[in-house]
N, C-alpha and C. Protein backbone atom coordinates (compact mmCIF):
# COMPACT_ATOMS: atom_id res chain seq x y z
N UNK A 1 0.82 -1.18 0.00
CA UNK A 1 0.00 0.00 0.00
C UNK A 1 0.88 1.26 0.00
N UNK A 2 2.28 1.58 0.89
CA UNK A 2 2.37 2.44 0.83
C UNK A 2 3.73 2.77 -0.38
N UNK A 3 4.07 1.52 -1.18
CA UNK A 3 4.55 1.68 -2.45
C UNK A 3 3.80 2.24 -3.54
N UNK A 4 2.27 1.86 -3.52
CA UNK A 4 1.03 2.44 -4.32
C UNK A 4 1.13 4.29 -3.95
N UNK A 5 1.01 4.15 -3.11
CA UNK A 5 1.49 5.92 -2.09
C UNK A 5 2.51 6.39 -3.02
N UNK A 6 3.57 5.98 -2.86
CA UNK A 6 4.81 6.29 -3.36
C UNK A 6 4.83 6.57 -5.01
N UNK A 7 4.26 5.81 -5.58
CA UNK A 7 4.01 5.68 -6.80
C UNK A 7 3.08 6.65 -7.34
N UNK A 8 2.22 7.26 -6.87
CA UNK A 8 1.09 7.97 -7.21
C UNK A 8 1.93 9.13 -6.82
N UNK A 9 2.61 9.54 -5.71
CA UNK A 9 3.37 10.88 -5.77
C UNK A 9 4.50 11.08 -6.58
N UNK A 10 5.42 9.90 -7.26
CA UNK A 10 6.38 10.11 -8.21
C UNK A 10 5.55 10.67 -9.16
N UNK A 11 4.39 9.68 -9.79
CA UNK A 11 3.57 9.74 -11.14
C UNK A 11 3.12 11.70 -10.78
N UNK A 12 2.76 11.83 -9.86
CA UNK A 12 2.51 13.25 -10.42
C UNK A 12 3.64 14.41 -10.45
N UNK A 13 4.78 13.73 -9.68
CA UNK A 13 6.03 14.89 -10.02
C UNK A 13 6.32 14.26 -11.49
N UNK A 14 6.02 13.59 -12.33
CA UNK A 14 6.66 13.35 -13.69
C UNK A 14 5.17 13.44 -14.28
N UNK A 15 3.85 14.28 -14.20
CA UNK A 15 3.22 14.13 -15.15
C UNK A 15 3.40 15.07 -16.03
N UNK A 16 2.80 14.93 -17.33
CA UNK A 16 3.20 15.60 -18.44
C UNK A 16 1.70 16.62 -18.59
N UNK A 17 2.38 17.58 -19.83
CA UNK A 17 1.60 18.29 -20.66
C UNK A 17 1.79 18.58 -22.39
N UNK A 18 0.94 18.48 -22.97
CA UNK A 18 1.37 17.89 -24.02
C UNK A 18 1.72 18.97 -24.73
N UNK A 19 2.73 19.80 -24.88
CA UNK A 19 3.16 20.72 -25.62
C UNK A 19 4.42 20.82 -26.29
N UNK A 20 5.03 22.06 -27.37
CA UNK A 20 6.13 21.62 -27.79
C UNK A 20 7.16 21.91 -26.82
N UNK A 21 7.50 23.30 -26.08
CA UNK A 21 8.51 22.93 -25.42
C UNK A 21 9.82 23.35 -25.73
N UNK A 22 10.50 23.71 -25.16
CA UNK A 22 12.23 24.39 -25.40
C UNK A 22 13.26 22.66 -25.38
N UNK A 23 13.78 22.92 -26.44
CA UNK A 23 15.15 21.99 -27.08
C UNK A 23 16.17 22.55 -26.65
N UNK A 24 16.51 21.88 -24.97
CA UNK A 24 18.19 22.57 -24.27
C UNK A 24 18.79 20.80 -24.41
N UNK A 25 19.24 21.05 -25.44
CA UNK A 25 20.29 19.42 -25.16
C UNK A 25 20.94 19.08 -23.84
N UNK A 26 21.87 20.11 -23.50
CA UNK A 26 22.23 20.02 -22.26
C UNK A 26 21.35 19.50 -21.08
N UNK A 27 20.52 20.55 -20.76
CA UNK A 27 19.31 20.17 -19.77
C UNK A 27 18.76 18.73 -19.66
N UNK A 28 18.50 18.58 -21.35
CA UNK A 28 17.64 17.37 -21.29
C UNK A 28 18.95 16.01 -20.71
N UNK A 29 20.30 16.09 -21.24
CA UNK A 29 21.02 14.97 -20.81
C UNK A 29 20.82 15.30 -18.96
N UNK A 30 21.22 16.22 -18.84
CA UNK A 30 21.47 16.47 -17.06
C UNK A 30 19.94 15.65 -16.42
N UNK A 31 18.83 16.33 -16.76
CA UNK A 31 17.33 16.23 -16.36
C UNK A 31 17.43 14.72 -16.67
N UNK A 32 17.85 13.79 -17.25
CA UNK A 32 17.51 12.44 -17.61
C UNK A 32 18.12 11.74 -16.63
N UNK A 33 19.56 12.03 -16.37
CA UNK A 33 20.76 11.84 -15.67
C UNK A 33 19.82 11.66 -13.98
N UNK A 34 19.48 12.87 -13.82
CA UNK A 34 18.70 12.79 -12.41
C UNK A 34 17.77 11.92 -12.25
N UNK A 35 16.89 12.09 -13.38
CA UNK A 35 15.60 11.31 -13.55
C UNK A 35 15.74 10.01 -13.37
N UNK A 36 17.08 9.45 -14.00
CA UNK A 36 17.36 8.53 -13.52
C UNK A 36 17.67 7.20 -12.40
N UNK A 37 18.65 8.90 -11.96
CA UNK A 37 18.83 8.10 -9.91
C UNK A 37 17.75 8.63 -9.49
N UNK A 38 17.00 9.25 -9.34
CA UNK A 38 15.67 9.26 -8.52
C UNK A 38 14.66 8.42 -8.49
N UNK A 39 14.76 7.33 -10.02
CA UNK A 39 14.15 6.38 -9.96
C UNK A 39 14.82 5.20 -9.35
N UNK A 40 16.32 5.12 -9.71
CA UNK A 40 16.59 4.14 -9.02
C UNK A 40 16.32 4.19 -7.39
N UNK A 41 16.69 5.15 -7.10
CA UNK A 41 15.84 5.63 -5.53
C UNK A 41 14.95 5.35 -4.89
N UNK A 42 13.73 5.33 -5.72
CA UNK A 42 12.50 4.84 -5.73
C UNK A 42 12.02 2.80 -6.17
N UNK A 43 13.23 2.94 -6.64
CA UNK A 43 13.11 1.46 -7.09
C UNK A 43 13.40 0.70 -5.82
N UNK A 44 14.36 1.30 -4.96
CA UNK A 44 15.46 0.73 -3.85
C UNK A 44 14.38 0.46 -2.92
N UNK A 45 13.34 1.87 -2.45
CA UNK A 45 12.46 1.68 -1.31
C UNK A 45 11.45 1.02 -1.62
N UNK A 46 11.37 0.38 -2.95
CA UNK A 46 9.86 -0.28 -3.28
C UNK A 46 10.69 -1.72 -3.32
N UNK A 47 11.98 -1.81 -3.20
CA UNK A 47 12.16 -3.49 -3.23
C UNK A 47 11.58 -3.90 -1.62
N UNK A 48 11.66 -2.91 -0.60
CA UNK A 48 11.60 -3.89 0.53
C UNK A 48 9.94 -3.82 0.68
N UNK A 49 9.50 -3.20 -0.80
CA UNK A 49 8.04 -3.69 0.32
C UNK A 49 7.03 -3.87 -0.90
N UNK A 50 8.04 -5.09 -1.99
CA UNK A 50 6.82 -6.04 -2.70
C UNK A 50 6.25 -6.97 -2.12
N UNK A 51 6.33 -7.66 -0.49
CA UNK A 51 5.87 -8.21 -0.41
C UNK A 51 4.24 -7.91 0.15
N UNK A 52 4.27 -6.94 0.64
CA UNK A 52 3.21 -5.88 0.95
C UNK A 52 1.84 -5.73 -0.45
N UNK A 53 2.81 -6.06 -1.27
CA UNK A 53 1.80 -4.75 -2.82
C UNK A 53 0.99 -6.58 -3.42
N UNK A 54 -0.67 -6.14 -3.69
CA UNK A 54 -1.48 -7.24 -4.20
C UNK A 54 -0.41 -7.35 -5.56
N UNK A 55 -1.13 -8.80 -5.84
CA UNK A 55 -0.06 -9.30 -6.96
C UNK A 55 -0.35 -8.83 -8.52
N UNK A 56 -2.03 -8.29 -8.57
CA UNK A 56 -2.37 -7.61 -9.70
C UNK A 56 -1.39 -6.47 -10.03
N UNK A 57 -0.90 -5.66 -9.06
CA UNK A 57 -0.68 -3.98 -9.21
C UNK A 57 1.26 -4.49 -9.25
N UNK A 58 1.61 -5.56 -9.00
CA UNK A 58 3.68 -5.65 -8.92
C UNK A 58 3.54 -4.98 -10.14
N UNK A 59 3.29 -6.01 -11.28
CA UNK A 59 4.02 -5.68 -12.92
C UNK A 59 3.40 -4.18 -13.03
N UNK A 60 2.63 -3.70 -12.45
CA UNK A 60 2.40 -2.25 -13.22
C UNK A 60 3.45 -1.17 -12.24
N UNK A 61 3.31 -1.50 -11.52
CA UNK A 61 4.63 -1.41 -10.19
C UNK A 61 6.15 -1.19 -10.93
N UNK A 62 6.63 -2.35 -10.88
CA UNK A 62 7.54 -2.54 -11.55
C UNK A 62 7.72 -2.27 -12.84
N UNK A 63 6.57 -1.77 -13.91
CA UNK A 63 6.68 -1.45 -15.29
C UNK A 63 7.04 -0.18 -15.19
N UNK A 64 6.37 0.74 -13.97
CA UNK A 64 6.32 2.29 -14.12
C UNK A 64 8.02 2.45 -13.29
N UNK A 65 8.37 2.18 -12.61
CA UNK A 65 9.85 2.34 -12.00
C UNK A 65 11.00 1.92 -12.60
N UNK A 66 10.49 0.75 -13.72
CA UNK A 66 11.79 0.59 -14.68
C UNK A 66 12.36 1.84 -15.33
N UNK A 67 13.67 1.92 -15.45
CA UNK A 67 14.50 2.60 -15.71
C UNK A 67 13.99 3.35 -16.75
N UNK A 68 13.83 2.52 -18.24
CA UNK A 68 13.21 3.04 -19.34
C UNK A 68 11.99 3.36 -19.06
N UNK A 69 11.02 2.89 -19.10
CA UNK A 69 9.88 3.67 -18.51
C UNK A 69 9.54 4.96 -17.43
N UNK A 70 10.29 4.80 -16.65
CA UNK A 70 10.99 6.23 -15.90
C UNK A 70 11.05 7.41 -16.89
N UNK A 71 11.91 7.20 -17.50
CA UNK A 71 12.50 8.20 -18.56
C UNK A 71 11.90 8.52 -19.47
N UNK A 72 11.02 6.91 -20.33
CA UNK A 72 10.14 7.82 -21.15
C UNK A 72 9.09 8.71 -21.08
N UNK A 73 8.65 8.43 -19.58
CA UNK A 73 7.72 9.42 -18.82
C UNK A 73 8.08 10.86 -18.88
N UNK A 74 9.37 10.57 -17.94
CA UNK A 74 10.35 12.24 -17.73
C UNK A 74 10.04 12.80 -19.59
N UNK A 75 10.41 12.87 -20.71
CA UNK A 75 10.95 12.93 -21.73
C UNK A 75 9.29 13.48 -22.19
N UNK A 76 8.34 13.28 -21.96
CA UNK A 76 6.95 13.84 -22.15
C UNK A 76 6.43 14.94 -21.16
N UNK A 77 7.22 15.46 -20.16
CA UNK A 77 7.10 16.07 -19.09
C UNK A 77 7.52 17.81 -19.43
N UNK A 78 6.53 18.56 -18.98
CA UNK A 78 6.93 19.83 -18.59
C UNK A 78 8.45 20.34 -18.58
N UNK A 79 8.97 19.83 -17.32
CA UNK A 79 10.55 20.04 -16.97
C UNK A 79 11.24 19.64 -17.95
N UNK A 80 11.00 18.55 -18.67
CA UNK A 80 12.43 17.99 -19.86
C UNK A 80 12.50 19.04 -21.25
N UNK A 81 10.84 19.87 -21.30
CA UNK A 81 10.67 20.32 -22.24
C UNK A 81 10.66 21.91 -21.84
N UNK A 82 10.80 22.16 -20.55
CA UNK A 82 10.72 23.63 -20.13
C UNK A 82 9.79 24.23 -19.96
N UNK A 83 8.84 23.80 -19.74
CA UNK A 83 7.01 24.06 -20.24
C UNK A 83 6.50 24.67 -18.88
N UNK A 84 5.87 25.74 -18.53
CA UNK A 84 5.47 26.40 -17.29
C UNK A 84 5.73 27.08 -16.32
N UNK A 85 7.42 27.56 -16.76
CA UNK A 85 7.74 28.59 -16.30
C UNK A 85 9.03 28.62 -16.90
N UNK A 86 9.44 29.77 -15.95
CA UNK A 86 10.75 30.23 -16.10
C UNK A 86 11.75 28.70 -16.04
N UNK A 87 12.45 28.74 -17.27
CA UNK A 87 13.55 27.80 -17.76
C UNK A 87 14.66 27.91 -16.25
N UNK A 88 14.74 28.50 -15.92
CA UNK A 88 16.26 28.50 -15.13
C UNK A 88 15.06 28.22 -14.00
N UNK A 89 14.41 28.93 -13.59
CA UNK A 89 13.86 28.41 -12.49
C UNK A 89 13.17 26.67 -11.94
N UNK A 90 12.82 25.95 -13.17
CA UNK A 90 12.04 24.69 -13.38
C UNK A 90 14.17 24.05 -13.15
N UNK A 91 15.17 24.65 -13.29
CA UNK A 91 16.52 23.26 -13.64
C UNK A 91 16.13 23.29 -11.91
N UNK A 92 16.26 24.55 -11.56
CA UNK A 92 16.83 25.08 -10.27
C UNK A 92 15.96 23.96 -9.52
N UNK A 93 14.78 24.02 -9.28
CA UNK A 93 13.88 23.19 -8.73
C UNK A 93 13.90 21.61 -8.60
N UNK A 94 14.19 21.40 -9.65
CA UNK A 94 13.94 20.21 -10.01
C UNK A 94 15.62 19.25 -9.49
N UNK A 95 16.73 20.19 -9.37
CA UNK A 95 17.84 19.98 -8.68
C UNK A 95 17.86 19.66 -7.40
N UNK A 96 16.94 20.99 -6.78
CA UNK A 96 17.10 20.81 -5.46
C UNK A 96 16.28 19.83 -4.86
N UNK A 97 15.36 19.58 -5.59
CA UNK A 97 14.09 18.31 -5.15
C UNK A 97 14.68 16.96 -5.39
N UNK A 98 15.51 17.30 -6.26
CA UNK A 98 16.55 15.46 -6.76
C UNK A 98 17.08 15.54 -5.19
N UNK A 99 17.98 16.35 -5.09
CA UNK A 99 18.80 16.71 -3.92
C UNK A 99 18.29 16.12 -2.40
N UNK A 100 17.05 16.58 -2.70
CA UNK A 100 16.25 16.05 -1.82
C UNK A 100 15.84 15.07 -1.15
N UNK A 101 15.32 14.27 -2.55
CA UNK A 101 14.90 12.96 -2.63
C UNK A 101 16.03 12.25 -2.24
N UNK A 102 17.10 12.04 -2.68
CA UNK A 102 18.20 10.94 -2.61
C UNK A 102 18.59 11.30 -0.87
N UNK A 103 18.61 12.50 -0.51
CA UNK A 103 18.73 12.82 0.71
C UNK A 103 18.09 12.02 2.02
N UNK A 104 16.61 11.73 1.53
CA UNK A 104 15.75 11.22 2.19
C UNK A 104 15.47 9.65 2.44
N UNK A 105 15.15 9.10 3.47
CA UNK A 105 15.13 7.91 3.64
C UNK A 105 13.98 7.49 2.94
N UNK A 106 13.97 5.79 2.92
CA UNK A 106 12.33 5.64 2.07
C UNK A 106 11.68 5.44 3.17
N UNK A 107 11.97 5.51 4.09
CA UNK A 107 10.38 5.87 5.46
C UNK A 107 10.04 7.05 4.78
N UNK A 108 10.77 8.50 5.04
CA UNK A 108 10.64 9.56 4.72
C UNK A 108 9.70 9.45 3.61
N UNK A 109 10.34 8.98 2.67
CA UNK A 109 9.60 9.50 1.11
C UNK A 109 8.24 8.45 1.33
N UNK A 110 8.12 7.21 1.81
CA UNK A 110 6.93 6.41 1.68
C UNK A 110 5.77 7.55 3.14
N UNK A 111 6.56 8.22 3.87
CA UNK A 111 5.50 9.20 4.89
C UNK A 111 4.93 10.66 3.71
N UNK A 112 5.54 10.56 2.39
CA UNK A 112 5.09 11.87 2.01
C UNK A 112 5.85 13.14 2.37
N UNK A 113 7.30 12.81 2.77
CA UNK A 113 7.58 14.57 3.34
C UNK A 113 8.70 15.21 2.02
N UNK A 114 8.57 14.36 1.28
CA UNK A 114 8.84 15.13 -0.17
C UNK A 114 7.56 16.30 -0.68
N UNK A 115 6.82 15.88 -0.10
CA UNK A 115 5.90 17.46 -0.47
C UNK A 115 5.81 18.18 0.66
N UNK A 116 6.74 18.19 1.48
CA UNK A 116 7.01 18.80 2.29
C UNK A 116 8.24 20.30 2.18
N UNK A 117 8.83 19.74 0.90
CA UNK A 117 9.86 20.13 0.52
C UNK A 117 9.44 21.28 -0.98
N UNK A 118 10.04 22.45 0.07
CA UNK A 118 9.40 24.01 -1.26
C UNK A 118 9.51 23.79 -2.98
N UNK A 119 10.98 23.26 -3.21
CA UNK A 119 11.42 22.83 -4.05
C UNK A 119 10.35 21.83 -5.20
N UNK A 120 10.27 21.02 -4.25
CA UNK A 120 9.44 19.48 -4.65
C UNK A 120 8.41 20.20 -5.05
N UNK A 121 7.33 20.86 -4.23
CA UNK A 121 6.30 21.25 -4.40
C UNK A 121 5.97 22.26 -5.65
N UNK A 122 7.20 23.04 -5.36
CA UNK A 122 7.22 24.00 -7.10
C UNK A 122 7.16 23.11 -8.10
N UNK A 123 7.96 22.34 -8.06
CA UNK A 123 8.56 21.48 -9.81
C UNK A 123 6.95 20.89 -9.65
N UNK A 124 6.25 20.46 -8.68
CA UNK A 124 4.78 19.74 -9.05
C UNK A 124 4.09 20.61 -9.72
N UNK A 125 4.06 22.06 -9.15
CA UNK A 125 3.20 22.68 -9.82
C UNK A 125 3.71 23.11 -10.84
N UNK A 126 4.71 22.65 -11.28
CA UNK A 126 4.78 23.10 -12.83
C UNK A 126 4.84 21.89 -13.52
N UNK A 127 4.53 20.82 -12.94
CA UNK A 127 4.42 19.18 -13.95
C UNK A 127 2.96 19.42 -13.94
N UNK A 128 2.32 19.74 -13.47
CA UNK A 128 0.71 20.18 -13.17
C UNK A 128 0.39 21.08 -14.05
């Protein structure tokens, strides 16, 4: 249950909007780069508690935290594309909320206190 938790608050820091969007090559390698370990991050605190999650919801579980799937999410997203605000302000955010995350234990992140975090909460409202 509280991997389902976990999962529903990643899914909305990576939801998208479907627009075109600013082409920063740079950004996008860095932004992927993060996107990356934050999933593996998330992958780490959801290993200790598949035994917890009904057996319908693992593979969709495990489909959305795979690496590639991670990314192709990120890659449709606001932030990869610059979409909803200020460009320097969405890297800035989205840095310090990585920063964050990896910072945090997965008690922490499975209690929710990533939206606890100013940072976190901006980059949502601009994946929003």
């Amino acid at each position: 249950m509280v991997l389902i938790i976990l999962l529903i608050l990643f899914s909305q820091l990576f939801s998208c909007k479907k627009e075109k969007g600013t082409n920063q090559i740079d950004w996008q390698n860095e932004s992927l780069s993060l996107t990356s370990e934050i999933c593996k991050k998330f992958r780490e605190c959801a290993d200790t508690e598949w035994k917890t999650i009904p057996e319908n919801l693992k593979k969709f579980t495990e489909n959305r935290l795979e690496e590639t799937n991670c990314q192709k999410r990120f890659r449709e997203s606001n932030a990869y594309k610059l979409i909803g605000g200020d460009p320097n302000q969405i890297q800035t955010h989205y840095k310090e909320c990585y920063k964050s995350i990896l910072s945090m234990s997965c008690g922490d992140l499975q209690l929710g206190k990533m939206n606890q975090i100013p940072a976190c909460v901006s980059f949502q409202k601009i994946q929003n």
